[in-house]
C-alpha atoms as a PDB file:
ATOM      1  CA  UNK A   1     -46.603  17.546 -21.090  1.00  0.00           C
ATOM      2  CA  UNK A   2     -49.349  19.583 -19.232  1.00  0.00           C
ATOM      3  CA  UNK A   3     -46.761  21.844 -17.911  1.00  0.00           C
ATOM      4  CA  UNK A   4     -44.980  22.150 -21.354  1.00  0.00           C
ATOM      5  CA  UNK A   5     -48.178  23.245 -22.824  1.00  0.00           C
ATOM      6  CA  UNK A   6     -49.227  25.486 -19.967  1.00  0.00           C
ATOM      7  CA  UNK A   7     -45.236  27.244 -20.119  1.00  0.00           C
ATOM      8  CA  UNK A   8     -45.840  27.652 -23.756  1.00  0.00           C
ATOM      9  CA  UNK A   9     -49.234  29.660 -24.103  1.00  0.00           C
ATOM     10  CA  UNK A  10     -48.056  31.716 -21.341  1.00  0.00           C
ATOM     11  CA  UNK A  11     -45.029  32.488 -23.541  1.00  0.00           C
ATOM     12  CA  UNK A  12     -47.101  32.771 -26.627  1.00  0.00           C
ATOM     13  CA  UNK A  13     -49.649  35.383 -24.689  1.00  0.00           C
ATOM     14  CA  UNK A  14     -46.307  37.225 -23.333  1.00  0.00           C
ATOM     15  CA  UNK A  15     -45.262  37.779 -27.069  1.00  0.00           C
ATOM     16  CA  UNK A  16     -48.465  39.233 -28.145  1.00  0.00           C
ATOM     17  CA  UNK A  17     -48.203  42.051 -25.585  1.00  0.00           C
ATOM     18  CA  UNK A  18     -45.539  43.441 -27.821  1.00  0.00           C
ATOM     19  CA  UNK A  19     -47.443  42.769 -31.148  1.00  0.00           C
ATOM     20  CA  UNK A  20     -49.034  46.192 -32.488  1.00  0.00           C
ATOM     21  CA  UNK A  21     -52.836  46.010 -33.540  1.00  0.00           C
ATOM     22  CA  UNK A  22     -53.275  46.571 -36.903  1.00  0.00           C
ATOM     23  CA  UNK A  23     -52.729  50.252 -38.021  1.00  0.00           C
ATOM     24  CA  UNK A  24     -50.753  51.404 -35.223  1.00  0.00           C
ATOM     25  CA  UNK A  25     -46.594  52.051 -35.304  1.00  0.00           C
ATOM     26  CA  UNK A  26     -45.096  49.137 -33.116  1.00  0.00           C
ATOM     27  CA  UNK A  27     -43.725  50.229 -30.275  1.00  0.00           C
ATOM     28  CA  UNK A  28     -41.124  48.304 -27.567  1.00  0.00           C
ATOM     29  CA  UNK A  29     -42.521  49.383 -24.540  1.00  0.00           C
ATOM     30  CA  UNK A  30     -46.262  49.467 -25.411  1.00  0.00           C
ATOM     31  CA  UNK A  31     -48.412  52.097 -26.348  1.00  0.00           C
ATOM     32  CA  UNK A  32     -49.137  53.299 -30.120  1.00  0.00           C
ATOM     33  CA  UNK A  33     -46.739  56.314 -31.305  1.00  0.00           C
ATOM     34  CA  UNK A  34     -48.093  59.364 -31.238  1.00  0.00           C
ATOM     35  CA  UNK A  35     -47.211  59.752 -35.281  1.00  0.00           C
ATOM     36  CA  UNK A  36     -45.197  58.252 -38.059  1.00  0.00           C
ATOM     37  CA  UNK A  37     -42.660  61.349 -37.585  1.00  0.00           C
ATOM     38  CA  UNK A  38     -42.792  61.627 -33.980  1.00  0.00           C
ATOM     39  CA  UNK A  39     -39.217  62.902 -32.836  1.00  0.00           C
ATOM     40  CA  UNK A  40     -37.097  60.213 -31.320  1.00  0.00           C
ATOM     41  CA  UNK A  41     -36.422  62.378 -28.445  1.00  0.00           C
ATOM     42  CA  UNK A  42     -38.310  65.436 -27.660  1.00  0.00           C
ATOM     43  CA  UNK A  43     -37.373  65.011 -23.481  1.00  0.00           C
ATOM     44  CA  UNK A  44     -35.165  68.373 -22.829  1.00  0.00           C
ATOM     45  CA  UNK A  45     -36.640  70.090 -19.568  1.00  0.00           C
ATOM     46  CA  UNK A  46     -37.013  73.185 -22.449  1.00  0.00           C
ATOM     47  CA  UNK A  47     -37.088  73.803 -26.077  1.00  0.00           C
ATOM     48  CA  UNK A  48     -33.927  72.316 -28.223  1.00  0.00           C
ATOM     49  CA  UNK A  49     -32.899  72.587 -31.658  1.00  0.00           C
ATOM     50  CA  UNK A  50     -34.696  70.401 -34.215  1.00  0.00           C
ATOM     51  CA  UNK A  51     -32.601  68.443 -35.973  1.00  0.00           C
ATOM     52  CA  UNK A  52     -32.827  66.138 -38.817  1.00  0.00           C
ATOM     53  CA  UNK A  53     -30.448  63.362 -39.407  1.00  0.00           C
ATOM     54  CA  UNK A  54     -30.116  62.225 -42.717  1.00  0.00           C
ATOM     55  CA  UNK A  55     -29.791  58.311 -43.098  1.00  0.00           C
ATOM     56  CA  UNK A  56     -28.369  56.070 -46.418  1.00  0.00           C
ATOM     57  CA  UNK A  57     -29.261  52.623 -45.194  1.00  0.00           C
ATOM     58  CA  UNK A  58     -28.414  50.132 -42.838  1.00  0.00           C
ATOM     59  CA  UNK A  59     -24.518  48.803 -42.375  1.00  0.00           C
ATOM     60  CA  UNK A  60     -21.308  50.597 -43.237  1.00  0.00           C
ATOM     61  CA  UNK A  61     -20.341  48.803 -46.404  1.00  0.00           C
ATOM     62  CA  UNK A  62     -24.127  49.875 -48.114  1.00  0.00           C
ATOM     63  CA  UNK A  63     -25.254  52.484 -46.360  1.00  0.00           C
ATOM     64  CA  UNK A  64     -25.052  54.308 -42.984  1.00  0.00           C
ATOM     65  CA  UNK A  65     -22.410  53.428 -40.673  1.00  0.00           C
ATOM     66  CA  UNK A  66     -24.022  52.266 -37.232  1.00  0.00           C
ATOM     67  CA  UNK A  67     -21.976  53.041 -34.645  1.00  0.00           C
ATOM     68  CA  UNK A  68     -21.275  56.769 -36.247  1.00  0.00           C
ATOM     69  CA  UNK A  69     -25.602  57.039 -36.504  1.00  0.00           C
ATOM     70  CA  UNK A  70     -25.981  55.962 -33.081  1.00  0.00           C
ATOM     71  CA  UNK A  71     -23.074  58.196 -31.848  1.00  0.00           C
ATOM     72  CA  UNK A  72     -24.706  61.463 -33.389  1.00  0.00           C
ATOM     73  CA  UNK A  73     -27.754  60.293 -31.991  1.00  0.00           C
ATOM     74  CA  UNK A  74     -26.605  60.282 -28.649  1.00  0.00           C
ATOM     75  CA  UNK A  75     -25.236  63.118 -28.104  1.00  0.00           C
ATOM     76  CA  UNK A  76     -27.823  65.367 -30.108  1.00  0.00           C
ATOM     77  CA  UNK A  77     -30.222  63.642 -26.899  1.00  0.00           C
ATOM     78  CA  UNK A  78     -27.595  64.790 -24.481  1.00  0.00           C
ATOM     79  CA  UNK A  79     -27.539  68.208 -26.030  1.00  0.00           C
ATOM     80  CA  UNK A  80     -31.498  68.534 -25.770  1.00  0.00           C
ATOM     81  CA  UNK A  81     -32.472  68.158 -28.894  1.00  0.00           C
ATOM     82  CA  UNK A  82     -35.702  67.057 -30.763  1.00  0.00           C
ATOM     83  CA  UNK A  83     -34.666  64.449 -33.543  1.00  0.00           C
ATOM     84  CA  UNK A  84     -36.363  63.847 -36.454  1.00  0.00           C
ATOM     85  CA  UNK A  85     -34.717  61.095 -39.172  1.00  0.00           C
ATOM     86  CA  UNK A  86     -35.236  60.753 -43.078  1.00  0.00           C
ATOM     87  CA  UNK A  87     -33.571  59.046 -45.515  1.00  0.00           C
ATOM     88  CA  UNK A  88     -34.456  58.880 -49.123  1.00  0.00           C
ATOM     89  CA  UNK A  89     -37.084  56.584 -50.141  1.00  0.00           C
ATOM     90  CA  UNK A  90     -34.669  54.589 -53.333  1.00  0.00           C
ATOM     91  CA  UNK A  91     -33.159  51.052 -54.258  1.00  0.00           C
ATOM     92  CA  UNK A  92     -29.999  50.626 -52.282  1.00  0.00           C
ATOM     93  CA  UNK A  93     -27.015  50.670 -55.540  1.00  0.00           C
ATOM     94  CA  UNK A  94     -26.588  47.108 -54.125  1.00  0.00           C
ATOM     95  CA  UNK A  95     -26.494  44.760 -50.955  1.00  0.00           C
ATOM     96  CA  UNK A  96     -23.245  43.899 -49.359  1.00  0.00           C
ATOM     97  CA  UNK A  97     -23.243  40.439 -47.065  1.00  0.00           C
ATOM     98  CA  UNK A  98     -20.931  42.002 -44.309  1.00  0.00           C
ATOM     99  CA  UNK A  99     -19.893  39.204 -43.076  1.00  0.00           C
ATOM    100  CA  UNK A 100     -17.738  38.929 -46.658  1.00  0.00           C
ATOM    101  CA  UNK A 101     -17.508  42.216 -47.530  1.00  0.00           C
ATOM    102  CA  UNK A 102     -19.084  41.053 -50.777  1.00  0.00           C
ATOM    103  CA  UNK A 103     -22.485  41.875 -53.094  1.00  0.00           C
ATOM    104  CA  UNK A 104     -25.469  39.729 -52.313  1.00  0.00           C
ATOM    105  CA  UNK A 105     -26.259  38.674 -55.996  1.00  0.00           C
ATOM    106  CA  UNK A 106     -30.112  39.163 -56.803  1.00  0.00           C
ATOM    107  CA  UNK A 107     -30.814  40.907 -53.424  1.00  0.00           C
ATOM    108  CA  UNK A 108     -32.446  44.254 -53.387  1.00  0.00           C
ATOM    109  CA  UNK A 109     -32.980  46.639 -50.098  1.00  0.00           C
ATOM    110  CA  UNK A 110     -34.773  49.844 -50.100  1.00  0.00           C
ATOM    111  CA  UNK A 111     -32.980  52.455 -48.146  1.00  0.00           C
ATOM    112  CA  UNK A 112     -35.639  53.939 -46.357  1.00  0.00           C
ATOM    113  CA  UNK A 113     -36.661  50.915 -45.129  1.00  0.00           C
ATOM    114  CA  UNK A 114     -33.465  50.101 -44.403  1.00  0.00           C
ATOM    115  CA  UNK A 115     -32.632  53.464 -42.352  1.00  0.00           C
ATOM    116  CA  UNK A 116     -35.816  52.818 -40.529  1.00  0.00           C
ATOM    117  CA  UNK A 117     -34.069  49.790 -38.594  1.00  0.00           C
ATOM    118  CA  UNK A 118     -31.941  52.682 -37.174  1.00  0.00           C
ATOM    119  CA  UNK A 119     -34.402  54.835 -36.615  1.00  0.00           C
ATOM    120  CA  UNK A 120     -36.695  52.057 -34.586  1.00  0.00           C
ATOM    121  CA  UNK A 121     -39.240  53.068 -37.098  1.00  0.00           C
ATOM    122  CA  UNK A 122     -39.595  56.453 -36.415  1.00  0.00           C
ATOM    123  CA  UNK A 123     -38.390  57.911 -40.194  1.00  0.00           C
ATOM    124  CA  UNK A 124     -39.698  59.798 -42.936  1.00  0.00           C
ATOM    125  CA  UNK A 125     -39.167  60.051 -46.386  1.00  0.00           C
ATOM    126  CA  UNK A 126     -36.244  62.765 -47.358  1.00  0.00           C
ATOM    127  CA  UNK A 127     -38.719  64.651 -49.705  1.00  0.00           C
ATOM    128  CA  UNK A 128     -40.482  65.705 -46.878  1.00  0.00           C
ATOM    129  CA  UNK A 129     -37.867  67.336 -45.079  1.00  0.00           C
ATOM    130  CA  UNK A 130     -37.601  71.366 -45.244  1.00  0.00           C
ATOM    131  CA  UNK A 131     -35.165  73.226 -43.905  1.00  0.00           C
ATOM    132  CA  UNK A 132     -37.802  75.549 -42.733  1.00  0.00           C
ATOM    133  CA  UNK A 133     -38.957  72.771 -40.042  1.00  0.00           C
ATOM    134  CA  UNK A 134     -35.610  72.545 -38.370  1.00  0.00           C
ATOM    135  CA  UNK A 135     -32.238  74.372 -37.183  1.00  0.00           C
ATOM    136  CA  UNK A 136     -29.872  71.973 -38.606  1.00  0.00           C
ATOM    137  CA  UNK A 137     -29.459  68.813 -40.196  1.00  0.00           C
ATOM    138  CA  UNK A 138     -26.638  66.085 -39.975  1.00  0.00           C
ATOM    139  CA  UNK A 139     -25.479  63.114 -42.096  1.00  0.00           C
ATOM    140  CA  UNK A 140     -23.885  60.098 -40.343  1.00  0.00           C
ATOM    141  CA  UNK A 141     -21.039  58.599 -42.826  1.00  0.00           C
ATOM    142  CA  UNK A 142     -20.955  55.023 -44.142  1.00  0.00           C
ATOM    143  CA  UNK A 143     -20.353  53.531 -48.100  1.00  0.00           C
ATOM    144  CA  UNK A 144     -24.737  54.492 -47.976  1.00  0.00           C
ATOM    145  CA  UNK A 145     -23.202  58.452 -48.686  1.00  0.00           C
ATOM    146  CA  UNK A 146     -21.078  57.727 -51.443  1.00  0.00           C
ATOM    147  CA  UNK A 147     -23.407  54.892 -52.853  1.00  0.00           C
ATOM    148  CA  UNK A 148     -27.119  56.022 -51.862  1.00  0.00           C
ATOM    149  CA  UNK A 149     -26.905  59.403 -51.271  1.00  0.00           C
ATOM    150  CA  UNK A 150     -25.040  60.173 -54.522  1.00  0.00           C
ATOM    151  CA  UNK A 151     -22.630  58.006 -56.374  1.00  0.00           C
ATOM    152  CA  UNK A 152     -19.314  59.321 -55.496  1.00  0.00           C
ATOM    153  CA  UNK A 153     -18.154  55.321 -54.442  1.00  0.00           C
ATOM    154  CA  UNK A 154     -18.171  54.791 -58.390  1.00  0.00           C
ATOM    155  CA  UNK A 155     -17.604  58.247 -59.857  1.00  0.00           C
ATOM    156  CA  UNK A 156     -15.420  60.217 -57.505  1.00  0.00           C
ATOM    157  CA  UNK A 157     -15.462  63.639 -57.940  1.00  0.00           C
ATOM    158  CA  UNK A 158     -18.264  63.247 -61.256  1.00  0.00           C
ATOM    159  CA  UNK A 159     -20.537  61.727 -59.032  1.00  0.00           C
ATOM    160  CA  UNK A 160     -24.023  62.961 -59.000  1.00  0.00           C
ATOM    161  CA  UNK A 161     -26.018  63.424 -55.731  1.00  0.00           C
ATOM    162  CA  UNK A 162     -29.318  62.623 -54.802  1.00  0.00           C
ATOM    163  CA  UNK A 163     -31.802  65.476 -55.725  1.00  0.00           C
ATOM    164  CA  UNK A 164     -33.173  65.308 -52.543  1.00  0.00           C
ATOM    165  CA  UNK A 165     -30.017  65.430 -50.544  1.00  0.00           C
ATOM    166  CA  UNK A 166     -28.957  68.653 -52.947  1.00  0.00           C
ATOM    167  CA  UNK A 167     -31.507  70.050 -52.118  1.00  0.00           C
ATOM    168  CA  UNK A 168     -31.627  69.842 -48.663  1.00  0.00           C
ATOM    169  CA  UNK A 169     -27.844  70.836 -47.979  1.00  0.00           C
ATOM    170  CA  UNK A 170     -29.159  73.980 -50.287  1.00  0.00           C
ATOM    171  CA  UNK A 171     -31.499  75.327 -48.451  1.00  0.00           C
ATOM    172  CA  UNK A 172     -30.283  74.999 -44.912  1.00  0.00           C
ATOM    173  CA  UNK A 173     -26.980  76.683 -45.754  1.00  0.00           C
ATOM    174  CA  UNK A 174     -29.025  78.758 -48.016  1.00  0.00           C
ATOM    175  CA  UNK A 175     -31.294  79.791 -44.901  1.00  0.00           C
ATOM    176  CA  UNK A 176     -27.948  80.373 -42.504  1.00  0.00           C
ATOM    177  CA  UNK A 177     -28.424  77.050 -40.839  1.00  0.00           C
ATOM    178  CA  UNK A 178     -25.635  74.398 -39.387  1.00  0.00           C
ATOM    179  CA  UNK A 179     -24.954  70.972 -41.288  1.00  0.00           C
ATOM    180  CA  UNK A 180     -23.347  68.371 -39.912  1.00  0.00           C
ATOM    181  CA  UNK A 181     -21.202  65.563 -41.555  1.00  0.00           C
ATOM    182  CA  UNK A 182     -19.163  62.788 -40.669  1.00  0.00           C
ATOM    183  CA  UNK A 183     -16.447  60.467 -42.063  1.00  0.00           C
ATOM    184  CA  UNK A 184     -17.027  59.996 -45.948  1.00  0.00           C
ATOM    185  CA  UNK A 185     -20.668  62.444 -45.853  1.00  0.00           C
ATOM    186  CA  UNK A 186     -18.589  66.126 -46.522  1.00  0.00           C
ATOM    187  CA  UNK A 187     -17.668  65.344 -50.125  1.00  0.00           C
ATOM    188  CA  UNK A 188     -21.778  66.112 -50.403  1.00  0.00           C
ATOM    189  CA  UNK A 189     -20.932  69.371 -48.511  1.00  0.00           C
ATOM    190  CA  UNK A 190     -17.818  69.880 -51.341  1.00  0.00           C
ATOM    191  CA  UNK A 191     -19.528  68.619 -54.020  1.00  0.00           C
ATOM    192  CA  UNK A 192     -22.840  70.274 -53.540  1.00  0.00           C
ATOM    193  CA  UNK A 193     -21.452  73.309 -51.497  1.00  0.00           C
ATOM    194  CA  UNK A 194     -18.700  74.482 -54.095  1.00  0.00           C
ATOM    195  CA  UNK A 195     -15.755  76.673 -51.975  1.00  0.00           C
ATOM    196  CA  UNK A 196     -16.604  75.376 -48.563  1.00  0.00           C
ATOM    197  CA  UNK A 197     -14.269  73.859 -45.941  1.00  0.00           C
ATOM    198  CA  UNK A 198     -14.312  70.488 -44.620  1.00  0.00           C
ATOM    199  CA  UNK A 199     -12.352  67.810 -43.069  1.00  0.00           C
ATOM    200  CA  UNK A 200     -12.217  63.841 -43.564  1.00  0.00           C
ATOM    201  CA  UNK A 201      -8.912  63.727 -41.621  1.00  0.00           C
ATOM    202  CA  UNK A 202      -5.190  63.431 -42.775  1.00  0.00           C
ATOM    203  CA  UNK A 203      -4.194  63.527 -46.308  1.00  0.00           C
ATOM    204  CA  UNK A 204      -1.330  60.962 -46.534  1.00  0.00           C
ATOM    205  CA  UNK A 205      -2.217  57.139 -45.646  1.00  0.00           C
ATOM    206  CA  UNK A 206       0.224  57.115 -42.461  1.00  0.00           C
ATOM    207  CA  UNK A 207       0.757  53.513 -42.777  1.00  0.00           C
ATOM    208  CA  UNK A 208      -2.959  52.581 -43.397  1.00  0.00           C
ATOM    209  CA  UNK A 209      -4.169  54.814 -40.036  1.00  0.00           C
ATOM    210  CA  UNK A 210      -5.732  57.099 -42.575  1.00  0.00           C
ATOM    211  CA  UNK A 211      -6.767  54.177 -45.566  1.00  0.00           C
ATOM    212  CA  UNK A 212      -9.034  56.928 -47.133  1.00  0.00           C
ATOM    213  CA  UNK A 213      -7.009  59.779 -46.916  1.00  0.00           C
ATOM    214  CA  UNK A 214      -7.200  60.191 -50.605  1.00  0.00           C
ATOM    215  CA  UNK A 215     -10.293  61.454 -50.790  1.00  0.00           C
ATOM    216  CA  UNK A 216      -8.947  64.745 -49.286  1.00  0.00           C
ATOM    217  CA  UNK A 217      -7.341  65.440 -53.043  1.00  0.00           C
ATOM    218  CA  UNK A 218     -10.603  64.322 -54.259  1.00  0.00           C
ATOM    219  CA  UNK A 219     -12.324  67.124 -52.209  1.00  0.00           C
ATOM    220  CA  UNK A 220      -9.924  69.893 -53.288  1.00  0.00           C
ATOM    221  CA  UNK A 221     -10.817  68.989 -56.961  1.00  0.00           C
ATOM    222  CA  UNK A 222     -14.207  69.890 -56.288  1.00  0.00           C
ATOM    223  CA  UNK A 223     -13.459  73.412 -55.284  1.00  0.00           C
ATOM    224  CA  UNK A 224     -13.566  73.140 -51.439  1.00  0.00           C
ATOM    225  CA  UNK A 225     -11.131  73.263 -48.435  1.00  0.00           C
ATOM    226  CA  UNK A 226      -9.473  70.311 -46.902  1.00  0.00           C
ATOM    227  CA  UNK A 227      -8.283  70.817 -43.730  1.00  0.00           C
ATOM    228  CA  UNK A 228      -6.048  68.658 -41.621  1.00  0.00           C
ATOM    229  CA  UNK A 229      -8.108  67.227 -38.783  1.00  0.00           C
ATOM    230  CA  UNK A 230      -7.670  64.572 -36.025  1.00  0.00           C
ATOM    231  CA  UNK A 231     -10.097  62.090 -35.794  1.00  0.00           C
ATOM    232  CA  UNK A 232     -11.174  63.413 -32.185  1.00  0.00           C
ATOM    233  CA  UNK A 233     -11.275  66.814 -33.815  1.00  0.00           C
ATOM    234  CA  UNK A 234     -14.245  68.512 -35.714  1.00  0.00           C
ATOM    235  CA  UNK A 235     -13.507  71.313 -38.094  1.00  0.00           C
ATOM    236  CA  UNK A 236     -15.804  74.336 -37.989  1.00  0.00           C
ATOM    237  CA  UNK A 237     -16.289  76.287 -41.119  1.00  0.00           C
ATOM    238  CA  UNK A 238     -17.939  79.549 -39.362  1.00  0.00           C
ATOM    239  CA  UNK A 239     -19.001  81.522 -42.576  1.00  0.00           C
ATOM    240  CA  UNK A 240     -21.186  78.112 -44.235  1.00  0.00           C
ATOM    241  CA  UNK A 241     -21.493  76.998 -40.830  1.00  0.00           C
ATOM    242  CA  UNK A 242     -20.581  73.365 -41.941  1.00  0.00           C
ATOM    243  CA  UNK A 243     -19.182  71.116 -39.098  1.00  0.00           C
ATOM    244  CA  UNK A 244     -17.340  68.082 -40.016  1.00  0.00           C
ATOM    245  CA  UNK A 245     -15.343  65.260 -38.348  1.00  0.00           C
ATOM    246  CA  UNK A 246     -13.157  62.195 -39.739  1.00  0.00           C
ATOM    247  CA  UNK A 247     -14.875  59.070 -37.650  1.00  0.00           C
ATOM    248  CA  UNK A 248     -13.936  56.275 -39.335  1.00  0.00           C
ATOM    249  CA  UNK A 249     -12.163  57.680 -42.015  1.00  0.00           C
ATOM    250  CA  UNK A 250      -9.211  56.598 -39.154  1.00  0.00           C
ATOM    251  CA  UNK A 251      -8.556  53.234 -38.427  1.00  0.00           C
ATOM    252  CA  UNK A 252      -9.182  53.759 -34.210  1.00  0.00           C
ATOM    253  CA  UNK A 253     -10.558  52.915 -31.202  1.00  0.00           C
ATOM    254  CA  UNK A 254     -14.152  53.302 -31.312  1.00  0.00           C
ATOM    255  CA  UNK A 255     -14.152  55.896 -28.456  1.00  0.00           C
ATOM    256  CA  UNK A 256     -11.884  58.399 -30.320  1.00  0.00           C
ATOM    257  CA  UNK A 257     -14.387  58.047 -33.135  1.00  0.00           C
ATOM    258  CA  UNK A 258     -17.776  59.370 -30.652  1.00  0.00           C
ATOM    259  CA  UNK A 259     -15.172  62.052 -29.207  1.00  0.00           C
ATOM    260  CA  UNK A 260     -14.557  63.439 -32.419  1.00  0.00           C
ATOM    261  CA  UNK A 261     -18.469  62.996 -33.722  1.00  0.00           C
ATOM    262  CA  UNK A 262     -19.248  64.760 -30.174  1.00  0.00           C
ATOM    263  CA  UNK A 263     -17.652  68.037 -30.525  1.00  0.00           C
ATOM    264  CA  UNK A 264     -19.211  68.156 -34.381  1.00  0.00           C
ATOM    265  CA  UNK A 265     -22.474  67.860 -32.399  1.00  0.00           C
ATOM    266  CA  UNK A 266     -21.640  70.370 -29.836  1.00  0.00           C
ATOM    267  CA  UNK A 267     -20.696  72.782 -32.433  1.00  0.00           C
ATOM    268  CA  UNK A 268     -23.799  72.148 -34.257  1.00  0.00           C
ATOM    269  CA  UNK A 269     -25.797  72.999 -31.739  1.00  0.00           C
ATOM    270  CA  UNK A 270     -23.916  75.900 -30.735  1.00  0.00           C
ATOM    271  CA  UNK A 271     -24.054  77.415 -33.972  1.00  0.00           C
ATOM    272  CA  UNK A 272     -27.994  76.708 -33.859  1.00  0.00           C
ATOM    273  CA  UNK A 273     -28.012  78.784 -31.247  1.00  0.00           C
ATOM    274  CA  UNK A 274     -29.523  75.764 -28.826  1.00  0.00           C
END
């Protein structure tokens, strides 16, 4: 029992080395963070673009799809770039248990909050980003665009988006600078954007490949440009410089999905100038 106890408070002191002191950002590998909007990577051997990624939550059914976040993510660090996150500090619209692809009755999630699991706590609120601060800004898909982010998921092309997020696509193409967006995220572009050009893939269901494709006709409605895409693709509209790719608008393999997401990022950056 001596040894039990003796294994145990070594464990117990081994846990507190990861425990933040009170007032200080946790971080995993020790150390307190330099500050609550420190970039998540800032390591290029010289300057990169600044970039904000916009976030809508946590999971694809309520807000921003994972694997297409952490995709952008890595190859924005690949290209050199300095990240900074956001998301919009709002109730979710509601909380899906994902493992029944149902609403959690009488839960409530913040989406900040929720984005900030993502983010490993580095995140600030949307309100504070400017398009003067940065040289482009991209939005990860998931249901959290067309739920959080505005409410397209319940109002198609009525839908009303998030003052914040108008704003923000606004003034970077306003100001001549690059937006990303992925899988559901460019009906903000055509919504907000008016006569711009984007792509969420094919327009016919092709046997349930493309189980979204409607929302191409959806898109055109709004005044914008649908073009035909693949999902490995990313269409490049060079006069609003708006970048867009289909991720999981397609039903794929997972690595067709960061292909396509990777030349969006690539063109980002190129048209950034970084």
């Amino acid at each position: 029992m001596a040894a039990l106890g003796a294994r145990a408070a070594s464990g117990l002191a081994a846990t507190r080395v990861f425990l933040p002191r009170p007032g200080l950002r946790p971080r995993p590998f020790g150390g307190p963070a330099s500050s609550p909007r420190a970039a998540l990577h800032a390591s290029a051997p010289r300057p990169g673009a600044r970039v904000a990624v916009v976030l809508s939550g946590c999971g694809v059914y309520d807000g921003t799809e994972l694997h297409e976040a952490s995709s952008i993510l890595v190859h924005l660090s690949r290209g050199g770039a300095e990240v900074q996150i956001f998301a919009p500090d709002v109730p979710q619209m509601h909380v899906i248990d994902h493992t029944k692809g149902q609403p959690a009755e009488g839960e409530t999630r913040n989406v900040l909050t929720e984005s900030a699991r993502i983010a490993r706590g580095k995140i600030a609120d949307l309100a504070k980003l400017s398009a003067a601060n940065h040289d482009a800004a991209v939005f990860p898909g998931g249901f959290g665009a067309a739920k959080n982010l505005s409410t397209f998921a319940v109002d198609g092309g009525d839908c009303k988006v998030n003052a914040d997020v108008e704003r923000v696509l606004k003034e970077f193409h306003r100001a001549g600078k690059p937006i990303g967006l992925c899988c559901i995220a460019p009906v903000l572009a055509a919504k907000v954007l008016g006569g711009v050009e984007v792509t969420v893939g094919h327009e016919q269901e092709e046997g349930g490949t493309w189980p979204h494709a409607g929302t191409a006709e959806v898109i055109k409605a709004l005044g914008a440009k649908h073009c035909v895409a693949e999902v490995t693709e990313a269409h490049v509209d060079e006069k609003n410089k708006v970048v867009t790719t289909p991720a999981f608008m397609c039903d794929t393999a997972l690595h067709h999905i960061h292909d396509g997401i990777g030349a969006m990022v690539r063109k980002v950056l190129e048209l950034a100038g970084k």
